[in-house]
Protein backbone atom coordinates (compact mmCIF):
# COMPACT_ATOMS: atom_id res chain seq x y z
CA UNK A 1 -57.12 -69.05 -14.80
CA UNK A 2 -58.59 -66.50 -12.08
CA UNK A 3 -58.36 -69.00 -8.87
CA UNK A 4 -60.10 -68.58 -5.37
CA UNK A 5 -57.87 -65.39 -4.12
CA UNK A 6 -58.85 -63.49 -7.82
CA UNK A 7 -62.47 -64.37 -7.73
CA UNK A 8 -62.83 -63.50 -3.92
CA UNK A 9 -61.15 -60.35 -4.83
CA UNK A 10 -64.13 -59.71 -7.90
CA UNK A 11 -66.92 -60.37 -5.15
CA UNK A 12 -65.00 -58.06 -2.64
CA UNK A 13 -64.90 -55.29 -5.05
CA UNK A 14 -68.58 -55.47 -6.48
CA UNK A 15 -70.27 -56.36 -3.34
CA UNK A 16 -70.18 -52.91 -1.75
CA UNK A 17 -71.03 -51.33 -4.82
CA UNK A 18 -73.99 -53.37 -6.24
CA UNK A 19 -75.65 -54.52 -3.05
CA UNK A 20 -79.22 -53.37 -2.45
CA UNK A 21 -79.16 -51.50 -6.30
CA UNK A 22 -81.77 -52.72 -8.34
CA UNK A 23 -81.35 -54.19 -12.15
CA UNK A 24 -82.04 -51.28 -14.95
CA UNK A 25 -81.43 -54.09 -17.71
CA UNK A 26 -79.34 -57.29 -19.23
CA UNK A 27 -77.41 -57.20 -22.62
CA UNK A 28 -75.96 -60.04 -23.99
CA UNK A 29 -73.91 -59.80 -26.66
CA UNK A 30 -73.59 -63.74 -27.81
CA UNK A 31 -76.13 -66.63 -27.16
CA UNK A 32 -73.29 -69.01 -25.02
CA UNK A 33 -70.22 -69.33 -23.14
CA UNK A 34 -69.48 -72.60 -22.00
CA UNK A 35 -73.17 -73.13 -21.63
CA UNK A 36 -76.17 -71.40 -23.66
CA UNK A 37 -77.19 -67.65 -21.51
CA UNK A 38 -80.27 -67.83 -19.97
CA UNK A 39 -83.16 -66.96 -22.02
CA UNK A 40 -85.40 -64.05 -20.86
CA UNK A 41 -83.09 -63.23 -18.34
CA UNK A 42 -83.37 -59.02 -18.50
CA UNK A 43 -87.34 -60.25 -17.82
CA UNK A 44 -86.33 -62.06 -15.16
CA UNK A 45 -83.54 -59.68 -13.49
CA UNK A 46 -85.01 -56.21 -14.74
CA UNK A 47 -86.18 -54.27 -11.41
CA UNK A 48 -84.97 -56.65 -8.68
CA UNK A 49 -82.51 -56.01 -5.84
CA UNK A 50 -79.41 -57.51 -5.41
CA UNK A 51 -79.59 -58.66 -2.00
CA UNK A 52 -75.91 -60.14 -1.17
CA UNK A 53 -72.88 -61.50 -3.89
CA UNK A 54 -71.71 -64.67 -2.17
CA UNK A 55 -68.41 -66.75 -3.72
CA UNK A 56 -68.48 -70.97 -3.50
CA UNK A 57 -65.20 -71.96 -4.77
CA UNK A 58 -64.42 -70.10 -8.12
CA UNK A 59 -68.55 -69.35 -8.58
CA UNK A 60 -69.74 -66.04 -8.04
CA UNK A 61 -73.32 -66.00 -6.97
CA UNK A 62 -75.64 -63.11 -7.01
CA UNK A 63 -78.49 -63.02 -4.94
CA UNK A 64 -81.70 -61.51 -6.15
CA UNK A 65 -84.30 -63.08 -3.50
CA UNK A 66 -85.94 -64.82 -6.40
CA UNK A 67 -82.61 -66.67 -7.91
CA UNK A 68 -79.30 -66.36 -8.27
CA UNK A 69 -77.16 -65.46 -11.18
CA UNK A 70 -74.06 -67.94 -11.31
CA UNK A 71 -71.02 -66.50 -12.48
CA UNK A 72 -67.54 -68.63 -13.44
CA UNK A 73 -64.66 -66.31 -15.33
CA UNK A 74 -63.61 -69.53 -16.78
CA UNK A 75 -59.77 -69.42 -18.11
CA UNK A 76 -59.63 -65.63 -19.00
CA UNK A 77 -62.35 -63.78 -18.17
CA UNK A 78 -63.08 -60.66 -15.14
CA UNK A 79 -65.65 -58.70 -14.50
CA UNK A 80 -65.57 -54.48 -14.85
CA UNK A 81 -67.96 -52.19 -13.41
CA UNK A 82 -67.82 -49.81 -16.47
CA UNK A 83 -70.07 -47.00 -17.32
CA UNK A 84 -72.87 -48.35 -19.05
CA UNK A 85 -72.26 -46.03 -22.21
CA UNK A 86 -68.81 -47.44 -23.02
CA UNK A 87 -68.70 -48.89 -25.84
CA UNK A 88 -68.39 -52.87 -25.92
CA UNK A 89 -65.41 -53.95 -27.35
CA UNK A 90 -64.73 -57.59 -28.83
CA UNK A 91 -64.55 -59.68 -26.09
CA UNK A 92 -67.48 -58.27 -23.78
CA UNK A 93 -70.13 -60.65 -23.90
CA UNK A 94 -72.54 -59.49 -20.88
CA UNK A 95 -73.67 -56.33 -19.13
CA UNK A 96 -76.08 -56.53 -16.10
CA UNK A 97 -77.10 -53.20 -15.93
CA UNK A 98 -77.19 -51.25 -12.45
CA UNK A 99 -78.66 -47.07 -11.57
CA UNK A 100 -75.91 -45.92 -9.23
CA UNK A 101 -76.15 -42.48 -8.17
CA UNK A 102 -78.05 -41.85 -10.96
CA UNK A 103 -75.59 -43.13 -13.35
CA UNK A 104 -76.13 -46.34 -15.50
CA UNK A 105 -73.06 -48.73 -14.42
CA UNK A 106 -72.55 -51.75 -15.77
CA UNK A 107 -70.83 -55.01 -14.26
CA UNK A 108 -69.50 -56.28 -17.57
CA UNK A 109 -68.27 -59.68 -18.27
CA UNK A 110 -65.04 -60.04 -20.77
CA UNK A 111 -64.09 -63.46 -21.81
CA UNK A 112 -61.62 -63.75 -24.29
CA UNK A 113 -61.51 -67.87 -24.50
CA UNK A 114 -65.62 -67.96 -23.65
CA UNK A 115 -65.11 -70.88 -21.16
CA UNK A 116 -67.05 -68.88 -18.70
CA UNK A 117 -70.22 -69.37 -17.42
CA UNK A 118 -73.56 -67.58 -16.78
CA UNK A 119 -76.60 -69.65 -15.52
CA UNK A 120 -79.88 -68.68 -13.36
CA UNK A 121 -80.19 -70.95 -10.34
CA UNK A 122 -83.80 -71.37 -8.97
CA UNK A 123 -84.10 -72.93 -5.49
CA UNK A 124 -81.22 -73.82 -2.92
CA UNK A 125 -78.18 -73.30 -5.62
CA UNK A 126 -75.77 -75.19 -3.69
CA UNK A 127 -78.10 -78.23 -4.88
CA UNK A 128 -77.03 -77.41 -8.49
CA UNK A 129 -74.74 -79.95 -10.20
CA UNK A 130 -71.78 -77.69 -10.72
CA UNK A 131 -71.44 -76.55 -6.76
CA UNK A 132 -72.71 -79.79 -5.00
CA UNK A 133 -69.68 -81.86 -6.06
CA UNK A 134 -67.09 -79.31 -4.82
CA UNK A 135 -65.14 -79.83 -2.03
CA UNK A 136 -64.38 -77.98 1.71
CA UNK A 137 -63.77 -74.00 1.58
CA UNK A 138 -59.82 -73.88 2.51
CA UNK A 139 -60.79 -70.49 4.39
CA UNK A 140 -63.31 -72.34 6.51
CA UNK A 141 -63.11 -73.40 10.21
CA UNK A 142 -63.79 -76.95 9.01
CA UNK A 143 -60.85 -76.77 6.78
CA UNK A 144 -58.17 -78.42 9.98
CA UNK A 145 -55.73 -80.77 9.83
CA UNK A 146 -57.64 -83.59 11.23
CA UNK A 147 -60.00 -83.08 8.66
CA UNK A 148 -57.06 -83.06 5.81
CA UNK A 149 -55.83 -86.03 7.63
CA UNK A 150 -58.95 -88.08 7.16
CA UNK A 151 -59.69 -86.97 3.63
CA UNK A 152 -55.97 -88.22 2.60
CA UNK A 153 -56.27 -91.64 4.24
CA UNK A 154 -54.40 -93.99 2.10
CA UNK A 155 -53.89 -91.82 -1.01
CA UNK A 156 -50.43 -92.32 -2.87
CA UNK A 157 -50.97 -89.15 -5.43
CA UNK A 158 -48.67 -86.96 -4.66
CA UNK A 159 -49.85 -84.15 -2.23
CA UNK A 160 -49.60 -81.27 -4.90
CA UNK A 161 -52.21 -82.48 -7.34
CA UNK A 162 -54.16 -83.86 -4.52
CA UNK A 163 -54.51 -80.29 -3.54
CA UNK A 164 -55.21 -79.03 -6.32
CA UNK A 165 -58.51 -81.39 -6.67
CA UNK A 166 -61.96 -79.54 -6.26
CA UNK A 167 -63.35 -82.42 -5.14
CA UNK A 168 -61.92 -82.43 -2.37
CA UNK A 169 -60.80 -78.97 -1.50
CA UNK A 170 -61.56 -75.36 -3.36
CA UNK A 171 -59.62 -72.72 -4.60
CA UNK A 172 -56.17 -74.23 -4.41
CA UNK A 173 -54.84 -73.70 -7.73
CA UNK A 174 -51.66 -74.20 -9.40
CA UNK A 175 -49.67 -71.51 -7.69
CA UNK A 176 -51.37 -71.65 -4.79
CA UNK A 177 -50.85 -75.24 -4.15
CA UNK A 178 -46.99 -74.54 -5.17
CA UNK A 179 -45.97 -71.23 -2.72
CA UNK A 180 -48.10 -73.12 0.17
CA UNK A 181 -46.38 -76.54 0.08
CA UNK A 182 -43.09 -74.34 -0.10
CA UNK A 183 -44.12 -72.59 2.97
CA UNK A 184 -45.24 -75.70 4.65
CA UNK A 185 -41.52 -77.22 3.56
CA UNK A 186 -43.35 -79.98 2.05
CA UNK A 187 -41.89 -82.03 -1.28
CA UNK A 188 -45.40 -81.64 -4.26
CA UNK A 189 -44.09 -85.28 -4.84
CA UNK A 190 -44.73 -86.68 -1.69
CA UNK A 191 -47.38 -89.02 -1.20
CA UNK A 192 -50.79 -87.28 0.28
CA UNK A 193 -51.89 -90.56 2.53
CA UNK A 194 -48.37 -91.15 4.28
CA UNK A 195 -47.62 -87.34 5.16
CA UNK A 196 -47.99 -87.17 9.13
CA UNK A 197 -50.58 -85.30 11.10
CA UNK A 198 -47.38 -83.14 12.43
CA UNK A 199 -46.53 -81.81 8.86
CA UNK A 200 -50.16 -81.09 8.19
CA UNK A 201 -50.70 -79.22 11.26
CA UNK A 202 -47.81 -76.72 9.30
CA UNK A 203 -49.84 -77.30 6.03
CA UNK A 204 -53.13 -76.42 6.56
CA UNK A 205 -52.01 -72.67 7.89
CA UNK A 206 -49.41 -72.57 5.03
CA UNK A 207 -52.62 -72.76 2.74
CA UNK A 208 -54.80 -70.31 4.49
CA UNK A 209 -51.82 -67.84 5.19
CA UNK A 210 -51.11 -67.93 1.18
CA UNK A 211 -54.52 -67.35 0.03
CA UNK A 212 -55.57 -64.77 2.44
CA UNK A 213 -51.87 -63.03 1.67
CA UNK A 214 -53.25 -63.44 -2.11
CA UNK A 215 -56.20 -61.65 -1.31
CA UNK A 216 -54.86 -59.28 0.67
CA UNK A 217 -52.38 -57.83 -2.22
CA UNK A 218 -55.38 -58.15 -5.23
CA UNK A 219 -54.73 -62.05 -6.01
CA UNK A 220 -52.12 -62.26 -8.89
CA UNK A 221 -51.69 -60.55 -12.42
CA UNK A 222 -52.92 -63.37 -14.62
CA UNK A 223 -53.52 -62.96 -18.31
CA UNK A 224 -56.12 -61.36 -18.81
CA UNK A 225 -57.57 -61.24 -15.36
CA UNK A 226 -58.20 -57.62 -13.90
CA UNK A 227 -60.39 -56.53 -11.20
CA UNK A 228 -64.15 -54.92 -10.88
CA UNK A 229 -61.87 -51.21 -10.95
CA UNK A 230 -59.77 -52.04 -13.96
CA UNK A 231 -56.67 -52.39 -11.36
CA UNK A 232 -54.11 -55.21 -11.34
CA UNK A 233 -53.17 -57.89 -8.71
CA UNK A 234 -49.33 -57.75 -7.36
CA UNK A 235 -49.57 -61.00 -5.36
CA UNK A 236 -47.04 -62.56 -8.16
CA UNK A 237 -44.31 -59.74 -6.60
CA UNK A 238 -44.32 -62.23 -2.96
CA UNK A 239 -43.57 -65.77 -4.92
CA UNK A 240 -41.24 -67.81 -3.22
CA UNK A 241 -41.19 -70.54 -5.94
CA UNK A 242 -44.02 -70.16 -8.56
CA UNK A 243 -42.58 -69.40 -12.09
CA UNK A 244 -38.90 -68.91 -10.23
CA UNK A 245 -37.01 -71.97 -12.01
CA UNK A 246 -33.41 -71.90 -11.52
CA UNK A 247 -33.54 -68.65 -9.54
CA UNK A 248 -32.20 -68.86 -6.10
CA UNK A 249 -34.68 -69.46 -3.22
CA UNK A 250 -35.13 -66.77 -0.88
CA UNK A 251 -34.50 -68.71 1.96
CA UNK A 252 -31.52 -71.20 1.26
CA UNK A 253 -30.34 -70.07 -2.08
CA UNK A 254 -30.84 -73.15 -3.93
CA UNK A 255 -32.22 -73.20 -7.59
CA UNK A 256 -35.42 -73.40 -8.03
CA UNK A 257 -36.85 -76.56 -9.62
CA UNK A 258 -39.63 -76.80 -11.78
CA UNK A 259 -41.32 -80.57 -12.58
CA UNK A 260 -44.38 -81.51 -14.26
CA UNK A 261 -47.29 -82.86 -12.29
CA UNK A 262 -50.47 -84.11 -13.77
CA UNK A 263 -49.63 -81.76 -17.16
CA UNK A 264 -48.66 -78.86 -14.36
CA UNK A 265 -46.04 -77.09 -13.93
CA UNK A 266 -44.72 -77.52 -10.01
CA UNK A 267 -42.24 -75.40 -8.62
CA UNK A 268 -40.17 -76.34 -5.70
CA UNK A 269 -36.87 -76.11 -3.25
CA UNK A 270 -35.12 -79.16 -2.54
CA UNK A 271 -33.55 -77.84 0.15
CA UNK A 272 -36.34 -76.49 2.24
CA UNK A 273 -38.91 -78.69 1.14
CA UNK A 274 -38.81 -82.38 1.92
């Protein structure tokens, strides 16, 4: 599933592009993903400016003064800023329809499992139900170890899937929650309320270290996920533990060990993480 670093990398690479270009036209190509498409909505887009592409959590949202189009690539999909004249193949289900350079360019949605999402938000949209129960942005000032501290307070789930909970905080998927506990040296097992303000202190960077280093080399090369260009993510190429079992850890040389948490695959060192 694209995560945080992936999606961040999708508004990064559509955001320079598409700002300020005004809508030539909508195609859908099926009436729902997770949720039914908006009806009307090449009415309601058709000739308005995108004014800014802003990311909460794993939402894209496009900003068109008037609304803004909600975007979630749900377990497989990516969005491709294709020529407008290329041919849809099976799994392309949306085209919003740009003029760039006088060349109709579309950013085109594929979604092989359809448990994406594409809704029009009137109004404030972090107000709408999907965004107003998510947690703190990890990236964020806010996001300290005090604050971590306080949100853990008497918690005995184990600090991996307690990461890993958008209620709480964004973004931190599965291998994201795994390569940033290994470079806090931090057990996934341990319990989230009884690990010490000290060891968060280490945490909290680990997290915001991994995910910008994520971003930074593309996010990783999920299945099916690509980016706006067509190009690949190489993050996978700087795991320290994620999808390493029984391979030697790059620090100590100790297996790594893989356990499952909450139907998740964790990935760990013994010896450097405790």
């Amino acid at each position: 599933m694209p995560e945080l670093p992936e999606v961040e990398v999708t508004r990064r690479g559509i955001a320079p592009v598409l700002t300020g270009r005004h809508v030539s036209g909508v195609i859908t190509r099926t009436p729902a993903l997770r949720y039914p498409l908006p009806e009307n909505l090449n009415r309601t887009l058709a000739g308005h400016c995108l004014v800014a592409v802003h990311r909460r959590g794993k939402y894209l949202l496009l900003d068109f003064g008037h609304g803004h189009l909600m975007i979630h690539l749900g377990m497989s999909g990516s969005l491709r800023l294709v020529p407008a004249r290329l041919p849809a193949e099976k799994h392309d289900h949306f085209d919003l329809v740009f003029t760039i350079k006088g060349k109709a360019m579309a950013l085109r949605l594929r979604d092989p499992r359809r448990f994406g999402a594409i809704l029009w938000l009137e109004g404030n949209p972090l107000t709408h139900p999907l965004l107003a129960v998510l947690g703190i942005e990890p990236l964020t000032e806010e996001f300290s170890a005090a604050w971590l501290k306080r949100e853990l307070s008497g918690l005995a789930a184990g600090i991996k899937p307690t990461l890993m909970d958008s209620h709480r905080v964004v973004g931190i998927g599965n291998i994201y929650a795994s390569e940033s506990l290994f470079r806090a040296g931090i057990d996934p097992r341990a319990a989230a309320g009884r690990i010490s303000l000290k060891r968060l202190q280490h945490l909290v960077p680990a997290i915001k270290t991994t995910l910008a280093a994520a971003i930074d080399a593309g996010g990783s090369s999920l299945r099916d996920f690509i980016h706006s260009d067509g190009s690949s993510g190489y993050f996978q190429q700087q795991y320290f533990v994620y999808g390493r079992s029984g391979e030697p850890c790059h620090v100590c040389g100790r297996p790594i060990r893989e356990l499952r948490q909450g139907q998740r695959a964790t990935f760990f060192c013994a010896g450097c993480q405790r």
